[in-house]
PDB file of N, CA and C in Angstrom:
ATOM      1  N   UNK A   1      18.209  13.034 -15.526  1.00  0.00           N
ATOM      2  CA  UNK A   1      18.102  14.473 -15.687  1.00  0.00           C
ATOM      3  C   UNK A   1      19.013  14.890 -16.840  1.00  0.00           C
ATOM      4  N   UNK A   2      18.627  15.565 -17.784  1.00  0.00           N
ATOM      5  CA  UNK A   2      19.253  16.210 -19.063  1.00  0.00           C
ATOM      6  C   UNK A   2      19.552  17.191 -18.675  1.00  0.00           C
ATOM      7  N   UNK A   3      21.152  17.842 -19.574  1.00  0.00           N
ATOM      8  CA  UNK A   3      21.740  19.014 -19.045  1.00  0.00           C
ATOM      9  C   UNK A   3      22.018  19.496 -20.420  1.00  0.00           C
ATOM     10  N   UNK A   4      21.295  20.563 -20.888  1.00  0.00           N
ATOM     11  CA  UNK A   4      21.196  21.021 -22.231  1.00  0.00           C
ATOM     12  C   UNK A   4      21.771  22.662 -22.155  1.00  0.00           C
ATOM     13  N   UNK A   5      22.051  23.482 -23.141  1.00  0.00           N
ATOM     14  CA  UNK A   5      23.043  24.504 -23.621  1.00  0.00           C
ATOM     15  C   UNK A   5      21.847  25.074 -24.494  1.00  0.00           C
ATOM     16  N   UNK A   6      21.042  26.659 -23.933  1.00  0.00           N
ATOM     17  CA  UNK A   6      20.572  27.552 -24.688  1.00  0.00           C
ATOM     18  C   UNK A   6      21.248  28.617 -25.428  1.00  0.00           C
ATOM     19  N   UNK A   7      21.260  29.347 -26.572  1.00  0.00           N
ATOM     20  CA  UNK A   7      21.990  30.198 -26.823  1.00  0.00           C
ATOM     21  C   UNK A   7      20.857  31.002 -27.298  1.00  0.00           C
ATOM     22  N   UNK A   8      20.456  31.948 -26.825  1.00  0.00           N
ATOM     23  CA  UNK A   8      19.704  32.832 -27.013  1.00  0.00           C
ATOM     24  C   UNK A   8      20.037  34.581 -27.732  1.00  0.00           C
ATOM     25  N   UNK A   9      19.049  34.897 -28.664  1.00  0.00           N
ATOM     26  CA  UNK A   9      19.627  36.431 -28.920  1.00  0.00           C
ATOM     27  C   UNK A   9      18.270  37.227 -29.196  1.00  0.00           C
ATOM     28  N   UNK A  10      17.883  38.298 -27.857  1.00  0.00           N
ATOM     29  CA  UNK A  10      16.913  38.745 -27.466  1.00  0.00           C
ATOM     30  C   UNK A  10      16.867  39.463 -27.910  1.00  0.00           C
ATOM     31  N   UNK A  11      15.752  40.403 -28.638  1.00  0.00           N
ATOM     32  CA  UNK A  11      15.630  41.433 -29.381  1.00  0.00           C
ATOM     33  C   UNK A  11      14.432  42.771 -28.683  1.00  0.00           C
ATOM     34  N   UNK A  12      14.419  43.416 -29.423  1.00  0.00           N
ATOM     35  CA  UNK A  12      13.153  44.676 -28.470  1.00  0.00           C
ATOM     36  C   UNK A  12      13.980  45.646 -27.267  1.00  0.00           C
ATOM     37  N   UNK A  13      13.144  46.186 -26.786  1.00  0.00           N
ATOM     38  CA  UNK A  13      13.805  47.088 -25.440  1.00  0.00           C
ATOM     39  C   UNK A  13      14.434  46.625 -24.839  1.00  0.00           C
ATOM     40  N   UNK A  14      15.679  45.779 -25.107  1.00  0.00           N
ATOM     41  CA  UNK A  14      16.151  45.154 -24.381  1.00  0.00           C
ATOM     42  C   UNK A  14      17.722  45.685 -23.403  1.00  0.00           C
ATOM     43  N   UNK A  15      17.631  46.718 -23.442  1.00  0.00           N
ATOM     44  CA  UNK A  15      19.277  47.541 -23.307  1.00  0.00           C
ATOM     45  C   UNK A  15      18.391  48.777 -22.252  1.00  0.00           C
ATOM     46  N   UNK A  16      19.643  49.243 -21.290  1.00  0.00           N
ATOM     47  CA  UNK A  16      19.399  50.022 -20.876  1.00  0.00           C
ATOM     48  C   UNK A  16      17.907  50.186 -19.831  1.00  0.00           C
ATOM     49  N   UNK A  17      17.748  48.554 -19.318  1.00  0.00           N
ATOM     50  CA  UNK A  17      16.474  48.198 -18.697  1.00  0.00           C
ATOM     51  C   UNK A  17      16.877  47.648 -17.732  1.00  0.00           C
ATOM     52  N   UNK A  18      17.967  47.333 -17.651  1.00  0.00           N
ATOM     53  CA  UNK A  18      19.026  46.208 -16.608  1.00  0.00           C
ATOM     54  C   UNK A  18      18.683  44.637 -16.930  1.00  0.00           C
ATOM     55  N   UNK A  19      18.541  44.545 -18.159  1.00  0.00           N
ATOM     56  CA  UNK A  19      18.149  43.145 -18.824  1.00  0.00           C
ATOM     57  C   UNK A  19      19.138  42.014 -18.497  1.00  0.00           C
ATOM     58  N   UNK A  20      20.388  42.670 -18.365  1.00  0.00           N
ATOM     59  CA  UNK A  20      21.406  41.520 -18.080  1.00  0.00           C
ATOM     60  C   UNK A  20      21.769  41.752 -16.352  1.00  0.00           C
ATOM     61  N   UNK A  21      21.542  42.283 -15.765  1.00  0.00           N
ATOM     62  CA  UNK A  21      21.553  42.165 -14.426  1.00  0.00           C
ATOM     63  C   UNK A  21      19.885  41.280 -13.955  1.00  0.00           C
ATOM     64  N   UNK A  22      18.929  41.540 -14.123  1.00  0.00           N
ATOM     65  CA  UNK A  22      18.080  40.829 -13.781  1.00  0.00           C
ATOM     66  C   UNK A  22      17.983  39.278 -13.979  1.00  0.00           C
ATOM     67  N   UNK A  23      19.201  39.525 -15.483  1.00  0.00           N
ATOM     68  CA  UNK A  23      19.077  37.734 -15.990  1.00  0.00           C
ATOM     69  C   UNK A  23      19.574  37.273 -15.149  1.00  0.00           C
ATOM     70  N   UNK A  24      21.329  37.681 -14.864  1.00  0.00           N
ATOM     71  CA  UNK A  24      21.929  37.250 -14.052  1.00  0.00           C
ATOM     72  C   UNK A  24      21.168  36.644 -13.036  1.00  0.00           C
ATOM     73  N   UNK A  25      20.784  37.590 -12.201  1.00  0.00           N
ATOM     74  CA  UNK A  25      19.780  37.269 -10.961  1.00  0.00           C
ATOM     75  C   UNK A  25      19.171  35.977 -11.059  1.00  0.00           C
ATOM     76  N   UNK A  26      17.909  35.718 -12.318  1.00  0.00           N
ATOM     77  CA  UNK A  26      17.145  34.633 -12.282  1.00  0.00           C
ATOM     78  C   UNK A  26      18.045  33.668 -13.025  1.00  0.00           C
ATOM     79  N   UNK A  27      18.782  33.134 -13.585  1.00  0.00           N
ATOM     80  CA  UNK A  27      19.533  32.129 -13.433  1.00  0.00           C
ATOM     81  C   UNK A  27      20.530  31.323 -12.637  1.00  0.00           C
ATOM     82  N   UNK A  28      21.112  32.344 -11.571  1.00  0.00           N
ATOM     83  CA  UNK A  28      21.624  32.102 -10.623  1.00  0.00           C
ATOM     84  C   UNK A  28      20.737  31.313  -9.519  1.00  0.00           C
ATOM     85  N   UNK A  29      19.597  32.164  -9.866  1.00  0.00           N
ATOM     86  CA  UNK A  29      18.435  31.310  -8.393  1.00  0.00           C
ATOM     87  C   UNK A  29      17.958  29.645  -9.254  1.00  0.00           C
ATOM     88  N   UNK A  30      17.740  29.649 -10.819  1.00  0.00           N
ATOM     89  CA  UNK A  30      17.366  28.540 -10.885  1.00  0.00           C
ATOM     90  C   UNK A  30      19.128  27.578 -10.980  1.00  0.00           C
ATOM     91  N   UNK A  31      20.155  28.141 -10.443  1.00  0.00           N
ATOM     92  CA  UNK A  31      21.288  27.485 -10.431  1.00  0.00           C
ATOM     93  C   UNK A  31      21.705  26.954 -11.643  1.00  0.00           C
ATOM     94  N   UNK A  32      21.085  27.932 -12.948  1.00  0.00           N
ATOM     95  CA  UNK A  32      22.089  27.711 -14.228  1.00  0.00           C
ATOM     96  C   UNK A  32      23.495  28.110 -14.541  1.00  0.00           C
ATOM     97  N   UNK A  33      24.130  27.820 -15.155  1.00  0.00           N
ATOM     98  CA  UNK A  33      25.230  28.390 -15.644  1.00  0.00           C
ATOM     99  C   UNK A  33      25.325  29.161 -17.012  1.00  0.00           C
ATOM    100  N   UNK A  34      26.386  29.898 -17.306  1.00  0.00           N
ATOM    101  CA  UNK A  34      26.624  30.932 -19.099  1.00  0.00           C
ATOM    102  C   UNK A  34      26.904  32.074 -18.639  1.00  0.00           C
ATOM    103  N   UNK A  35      26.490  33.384 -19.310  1.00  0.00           N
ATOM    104  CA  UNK A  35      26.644  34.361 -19.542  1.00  0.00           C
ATOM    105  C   UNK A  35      25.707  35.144 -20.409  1.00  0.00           C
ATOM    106  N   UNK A  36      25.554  36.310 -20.157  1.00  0.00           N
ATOM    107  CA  UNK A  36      24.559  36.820 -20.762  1.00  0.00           C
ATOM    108  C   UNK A  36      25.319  38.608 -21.289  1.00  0.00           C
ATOM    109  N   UNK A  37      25.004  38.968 -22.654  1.00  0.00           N
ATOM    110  CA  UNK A  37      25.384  40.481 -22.740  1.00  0.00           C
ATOM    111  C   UNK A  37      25.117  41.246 -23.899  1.00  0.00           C
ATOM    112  N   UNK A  38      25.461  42.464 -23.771  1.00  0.00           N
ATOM    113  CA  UNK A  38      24.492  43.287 -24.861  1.00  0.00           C
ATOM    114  C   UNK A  38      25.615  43.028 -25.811  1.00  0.00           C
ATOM    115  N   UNK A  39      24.686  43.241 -27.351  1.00  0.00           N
ATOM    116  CA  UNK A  39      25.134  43.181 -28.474  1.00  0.00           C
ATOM    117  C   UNK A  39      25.334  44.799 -29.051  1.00  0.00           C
ATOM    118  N   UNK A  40      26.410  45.405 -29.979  1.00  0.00           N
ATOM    119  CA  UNK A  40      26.206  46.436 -30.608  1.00  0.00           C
ATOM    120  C   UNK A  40      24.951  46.906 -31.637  1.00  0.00           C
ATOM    121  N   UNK A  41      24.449  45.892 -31.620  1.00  0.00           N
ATOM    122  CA  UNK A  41      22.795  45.965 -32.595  1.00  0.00           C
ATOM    123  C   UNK A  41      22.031  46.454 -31.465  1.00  0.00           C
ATOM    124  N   UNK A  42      21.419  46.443 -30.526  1.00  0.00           N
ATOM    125  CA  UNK A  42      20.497  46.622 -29.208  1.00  0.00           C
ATOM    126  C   UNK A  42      19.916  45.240 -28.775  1.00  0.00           C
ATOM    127  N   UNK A  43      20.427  44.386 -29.494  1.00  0.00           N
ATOM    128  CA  UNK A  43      20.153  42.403 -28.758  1.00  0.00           C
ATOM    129  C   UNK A  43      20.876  42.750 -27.705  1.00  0.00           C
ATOM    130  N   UNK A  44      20.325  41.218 -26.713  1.00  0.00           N
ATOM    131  CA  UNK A  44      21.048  40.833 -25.777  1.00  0.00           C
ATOM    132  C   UNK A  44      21.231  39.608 -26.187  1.00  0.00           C
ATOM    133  N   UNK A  45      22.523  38.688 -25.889  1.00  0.00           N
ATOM    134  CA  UNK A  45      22.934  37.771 -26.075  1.00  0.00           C
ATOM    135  C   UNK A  45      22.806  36.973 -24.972  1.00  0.00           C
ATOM    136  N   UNK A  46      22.560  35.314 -24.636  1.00  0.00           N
ATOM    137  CA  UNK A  46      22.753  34.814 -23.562  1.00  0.00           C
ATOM    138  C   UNK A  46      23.052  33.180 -24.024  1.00  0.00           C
ATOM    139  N   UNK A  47      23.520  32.825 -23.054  1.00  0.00           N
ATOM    140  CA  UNK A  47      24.032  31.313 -23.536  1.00  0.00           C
ATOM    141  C   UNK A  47      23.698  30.659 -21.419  1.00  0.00           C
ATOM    142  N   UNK A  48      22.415  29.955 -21.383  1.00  0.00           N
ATOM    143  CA  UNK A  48      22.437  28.853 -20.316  1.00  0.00           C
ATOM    144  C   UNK A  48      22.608  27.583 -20.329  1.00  0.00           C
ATOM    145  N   UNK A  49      23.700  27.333 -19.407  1.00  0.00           N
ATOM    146  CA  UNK A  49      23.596  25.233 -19.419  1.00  0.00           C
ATOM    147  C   UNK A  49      22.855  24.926 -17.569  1.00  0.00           C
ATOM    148  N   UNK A  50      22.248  24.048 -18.094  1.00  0.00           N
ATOM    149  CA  UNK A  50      21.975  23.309 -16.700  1.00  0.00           C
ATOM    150  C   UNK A  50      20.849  22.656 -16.886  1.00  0.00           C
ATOM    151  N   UNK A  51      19.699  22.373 -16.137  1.00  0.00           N
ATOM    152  CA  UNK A  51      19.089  21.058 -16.480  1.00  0.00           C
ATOM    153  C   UNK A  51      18.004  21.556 -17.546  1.00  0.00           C
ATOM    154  N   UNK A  52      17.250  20.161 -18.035  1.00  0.00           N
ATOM    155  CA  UNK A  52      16.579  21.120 -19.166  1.00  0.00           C
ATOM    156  C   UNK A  52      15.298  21.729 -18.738  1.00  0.00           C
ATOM    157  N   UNK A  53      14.879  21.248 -17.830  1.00  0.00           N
ATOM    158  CA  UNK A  53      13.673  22.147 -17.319  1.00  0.00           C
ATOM    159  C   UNK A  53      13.884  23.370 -16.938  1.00  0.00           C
ATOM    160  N   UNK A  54      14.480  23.750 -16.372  1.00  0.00           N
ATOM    161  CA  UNK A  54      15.082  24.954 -15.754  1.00  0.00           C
ATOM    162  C   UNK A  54      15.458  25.964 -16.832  1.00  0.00           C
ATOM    163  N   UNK A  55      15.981  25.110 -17.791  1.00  0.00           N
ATOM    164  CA  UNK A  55      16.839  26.206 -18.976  1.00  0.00           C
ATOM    165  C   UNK A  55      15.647  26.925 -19.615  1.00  0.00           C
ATOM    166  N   UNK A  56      14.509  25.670 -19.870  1.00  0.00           N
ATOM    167  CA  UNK A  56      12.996  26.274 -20.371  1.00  0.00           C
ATOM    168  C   UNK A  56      12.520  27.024 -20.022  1.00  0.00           C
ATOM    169  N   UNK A  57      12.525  27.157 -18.179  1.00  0.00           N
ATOM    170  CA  UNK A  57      12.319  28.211 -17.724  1.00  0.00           C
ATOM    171  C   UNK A  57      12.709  29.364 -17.645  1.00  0.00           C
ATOM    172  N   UNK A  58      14.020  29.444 -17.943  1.00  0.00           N
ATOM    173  CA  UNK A  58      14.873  30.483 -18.124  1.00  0.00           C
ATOM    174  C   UNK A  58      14.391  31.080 -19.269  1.00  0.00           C
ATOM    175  N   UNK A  59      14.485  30.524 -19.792  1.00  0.00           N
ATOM    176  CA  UNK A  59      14.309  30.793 -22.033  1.00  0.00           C
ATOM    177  C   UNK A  59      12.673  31.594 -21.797  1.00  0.00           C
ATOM    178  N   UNK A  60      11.775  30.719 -21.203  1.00  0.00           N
ATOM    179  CA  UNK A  60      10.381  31.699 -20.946  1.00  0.00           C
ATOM    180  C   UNK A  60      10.522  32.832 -20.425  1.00  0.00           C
ATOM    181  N   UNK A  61      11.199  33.094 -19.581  1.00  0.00           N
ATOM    182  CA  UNK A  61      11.373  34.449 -18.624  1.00  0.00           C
ATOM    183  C   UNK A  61      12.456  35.454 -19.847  1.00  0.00           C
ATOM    184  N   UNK A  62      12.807  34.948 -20.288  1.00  0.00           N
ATOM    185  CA  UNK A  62      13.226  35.800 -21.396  1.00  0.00           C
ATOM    186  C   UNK A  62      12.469  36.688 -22.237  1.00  0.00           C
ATOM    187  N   UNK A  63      11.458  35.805 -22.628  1.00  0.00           N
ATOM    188  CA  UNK A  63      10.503  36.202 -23.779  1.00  0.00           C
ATOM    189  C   UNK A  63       9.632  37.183 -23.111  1.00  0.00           C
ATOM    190  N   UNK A  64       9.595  37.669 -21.469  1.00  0.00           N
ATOM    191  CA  UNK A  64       9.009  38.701 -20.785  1.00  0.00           C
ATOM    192  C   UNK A  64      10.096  39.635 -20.187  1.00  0.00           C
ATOM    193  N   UNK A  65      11.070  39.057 -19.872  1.00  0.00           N
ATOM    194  CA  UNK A  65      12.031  39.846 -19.592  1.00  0.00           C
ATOM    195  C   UNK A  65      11.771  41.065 -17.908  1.00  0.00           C
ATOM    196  N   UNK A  66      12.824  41.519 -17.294  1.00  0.00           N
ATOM    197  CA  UNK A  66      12.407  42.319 -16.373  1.00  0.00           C
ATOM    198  C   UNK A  66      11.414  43.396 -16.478  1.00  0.00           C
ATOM    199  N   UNK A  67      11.165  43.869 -15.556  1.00  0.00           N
ATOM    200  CA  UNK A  67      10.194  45.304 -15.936  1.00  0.00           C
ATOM    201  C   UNK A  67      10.919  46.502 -16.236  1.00  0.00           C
ATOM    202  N   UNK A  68      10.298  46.991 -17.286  1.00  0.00           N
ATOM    203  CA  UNK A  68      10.613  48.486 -18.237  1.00  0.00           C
ATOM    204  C   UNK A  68      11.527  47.516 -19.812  1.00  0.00           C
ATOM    205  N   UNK A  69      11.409  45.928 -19.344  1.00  0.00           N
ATOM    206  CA  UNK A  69      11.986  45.624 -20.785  1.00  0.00           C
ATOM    207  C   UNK A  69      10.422  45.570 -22.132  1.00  0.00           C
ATOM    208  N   UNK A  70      10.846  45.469 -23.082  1.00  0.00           N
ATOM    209  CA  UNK A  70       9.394  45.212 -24.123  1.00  0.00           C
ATOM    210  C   UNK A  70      10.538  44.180 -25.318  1.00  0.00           C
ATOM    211  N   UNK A  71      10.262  42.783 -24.870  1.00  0.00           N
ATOM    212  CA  UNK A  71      11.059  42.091 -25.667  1.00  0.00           C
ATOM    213  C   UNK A  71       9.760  41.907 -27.168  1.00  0.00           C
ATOM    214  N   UNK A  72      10.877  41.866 -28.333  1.00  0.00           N
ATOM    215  CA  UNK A  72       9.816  42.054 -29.562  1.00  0.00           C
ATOM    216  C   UNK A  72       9.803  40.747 -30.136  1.00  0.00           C
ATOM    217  N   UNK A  73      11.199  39.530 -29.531  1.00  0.00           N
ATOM    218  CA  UNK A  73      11.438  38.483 -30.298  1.00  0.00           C
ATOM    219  C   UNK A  73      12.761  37.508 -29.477  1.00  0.00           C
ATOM    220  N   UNK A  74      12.070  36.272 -29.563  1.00  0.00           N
ATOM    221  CA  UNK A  74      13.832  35.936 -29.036  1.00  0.00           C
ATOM    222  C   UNK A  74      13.846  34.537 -30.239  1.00  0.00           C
ATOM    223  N   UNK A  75      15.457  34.406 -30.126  1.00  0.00           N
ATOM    224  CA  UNK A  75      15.613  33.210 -31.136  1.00  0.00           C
ATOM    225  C   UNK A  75      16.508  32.212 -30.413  1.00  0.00           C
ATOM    226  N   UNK A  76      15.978  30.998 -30.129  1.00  0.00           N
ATOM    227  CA  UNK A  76      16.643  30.543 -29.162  1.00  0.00           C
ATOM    228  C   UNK A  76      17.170  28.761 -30.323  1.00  0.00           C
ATOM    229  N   UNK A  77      18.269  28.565 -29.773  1.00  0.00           N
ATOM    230  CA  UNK A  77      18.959  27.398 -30.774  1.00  0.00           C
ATOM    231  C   UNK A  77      19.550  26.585 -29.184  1.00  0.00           C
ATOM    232  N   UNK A  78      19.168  24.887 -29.179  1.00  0.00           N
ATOM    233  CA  UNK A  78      19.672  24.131 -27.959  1.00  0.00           C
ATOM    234  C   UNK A  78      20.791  23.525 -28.772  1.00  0.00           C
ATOM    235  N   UNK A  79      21.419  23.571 -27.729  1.00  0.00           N
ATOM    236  CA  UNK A  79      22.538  22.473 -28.230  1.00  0.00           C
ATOM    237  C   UNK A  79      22.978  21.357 -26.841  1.00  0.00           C
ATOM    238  N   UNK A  80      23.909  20.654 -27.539  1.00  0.00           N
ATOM    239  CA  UNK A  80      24.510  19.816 -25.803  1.00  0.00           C
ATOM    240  C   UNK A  80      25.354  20.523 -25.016  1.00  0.00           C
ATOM    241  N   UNK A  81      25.043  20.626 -23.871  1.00  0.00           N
ATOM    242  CA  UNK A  81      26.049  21.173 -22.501  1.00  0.00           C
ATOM    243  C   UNK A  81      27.569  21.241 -22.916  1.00  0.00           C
ATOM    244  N   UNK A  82      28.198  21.996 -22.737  1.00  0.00           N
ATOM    245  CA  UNK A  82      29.620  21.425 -22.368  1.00  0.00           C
ATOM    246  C   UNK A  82      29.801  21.064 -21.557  1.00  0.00           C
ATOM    247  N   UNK A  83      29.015  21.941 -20.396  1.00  0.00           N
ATOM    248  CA  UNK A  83      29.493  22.110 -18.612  1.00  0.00           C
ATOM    249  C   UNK A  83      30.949  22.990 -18.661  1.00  0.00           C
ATOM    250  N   UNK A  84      30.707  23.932 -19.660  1.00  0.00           N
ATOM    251  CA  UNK A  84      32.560  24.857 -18.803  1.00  0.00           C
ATOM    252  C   UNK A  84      32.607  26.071 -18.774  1.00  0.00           C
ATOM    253  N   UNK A  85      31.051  25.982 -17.464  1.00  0.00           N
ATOM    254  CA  UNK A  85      30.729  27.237 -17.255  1.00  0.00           C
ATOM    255  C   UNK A  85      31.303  27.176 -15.544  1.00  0.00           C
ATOM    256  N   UNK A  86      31.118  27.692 -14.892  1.00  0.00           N
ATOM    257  CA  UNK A  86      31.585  27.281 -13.034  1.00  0.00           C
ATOM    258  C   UNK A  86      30.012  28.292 -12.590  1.00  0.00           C
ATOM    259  N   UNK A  87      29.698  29.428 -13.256  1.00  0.00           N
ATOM    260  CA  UNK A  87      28.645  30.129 -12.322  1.00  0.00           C
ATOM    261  C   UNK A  87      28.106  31.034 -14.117  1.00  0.00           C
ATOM    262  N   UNK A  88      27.420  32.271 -13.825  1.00  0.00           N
ATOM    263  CA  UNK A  88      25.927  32.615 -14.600  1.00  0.00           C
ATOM    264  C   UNK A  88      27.153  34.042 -14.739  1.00  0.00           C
ATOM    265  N   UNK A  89      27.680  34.301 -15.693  1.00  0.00           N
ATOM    266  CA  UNK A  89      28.081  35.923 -15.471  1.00  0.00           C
ATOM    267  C   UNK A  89      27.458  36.821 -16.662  1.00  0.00           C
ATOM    268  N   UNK A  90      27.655  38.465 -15.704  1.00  0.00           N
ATOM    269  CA  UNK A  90      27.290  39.544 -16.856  1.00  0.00           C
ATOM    270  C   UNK A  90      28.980  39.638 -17.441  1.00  0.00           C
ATOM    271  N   UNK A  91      29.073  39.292 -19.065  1.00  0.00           N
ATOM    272  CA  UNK A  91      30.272  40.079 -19.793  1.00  0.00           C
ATOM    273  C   UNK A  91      30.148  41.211 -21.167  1.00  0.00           C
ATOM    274  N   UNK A  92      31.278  41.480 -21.630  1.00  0.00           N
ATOM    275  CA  UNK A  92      31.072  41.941 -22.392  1.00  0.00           C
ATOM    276  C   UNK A  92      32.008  42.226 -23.727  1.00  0.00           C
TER     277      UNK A  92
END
């Protein structure tokens, strides 16, 4: 099992939709780890580690995002895990 590091920066309606509370939510259930948060541009930023299927899945659910979001674009770059995450948080 591969444990890979997304860094994602979501673009479109993405603020003010609860984009980073919903992420939270669905990465926690697929038991990823990172952080996810708004940018002063109207991006959201997110960074997941954990296995790589899962992260894919994560990264897809992005590109639809919760309801009332209208994502226009995401740009996603993998890298290797660190692992020095402990749990999924909203910061800022």
């Amino acid at each position: 099992m591969a444990f890979v590091r997304a860094h994602l920066l979501i673009s479109g309606l993405v603020q003010g939709v609860a984009f980073r509370y919903y992420t939270r939510r669905e990465a926690s259930r697929l038991g990823l780890t990172g952080w996810v948060r708004n940018l002063s541009d109207g991006k959201v930023e997110a960074v997941f580690e954990g296995e790589e299927g899962l992260v894919a899945e994560m990264v897809q659910w992005c590109r639809q995002g919760p309801p009332g979001a209208s994502v226009s674009g995401v740009r996603t770059k993998y890298e290797p895990a660190t692992g020095e995450f402990s749990r999924f948080d909203v910061t800022y």
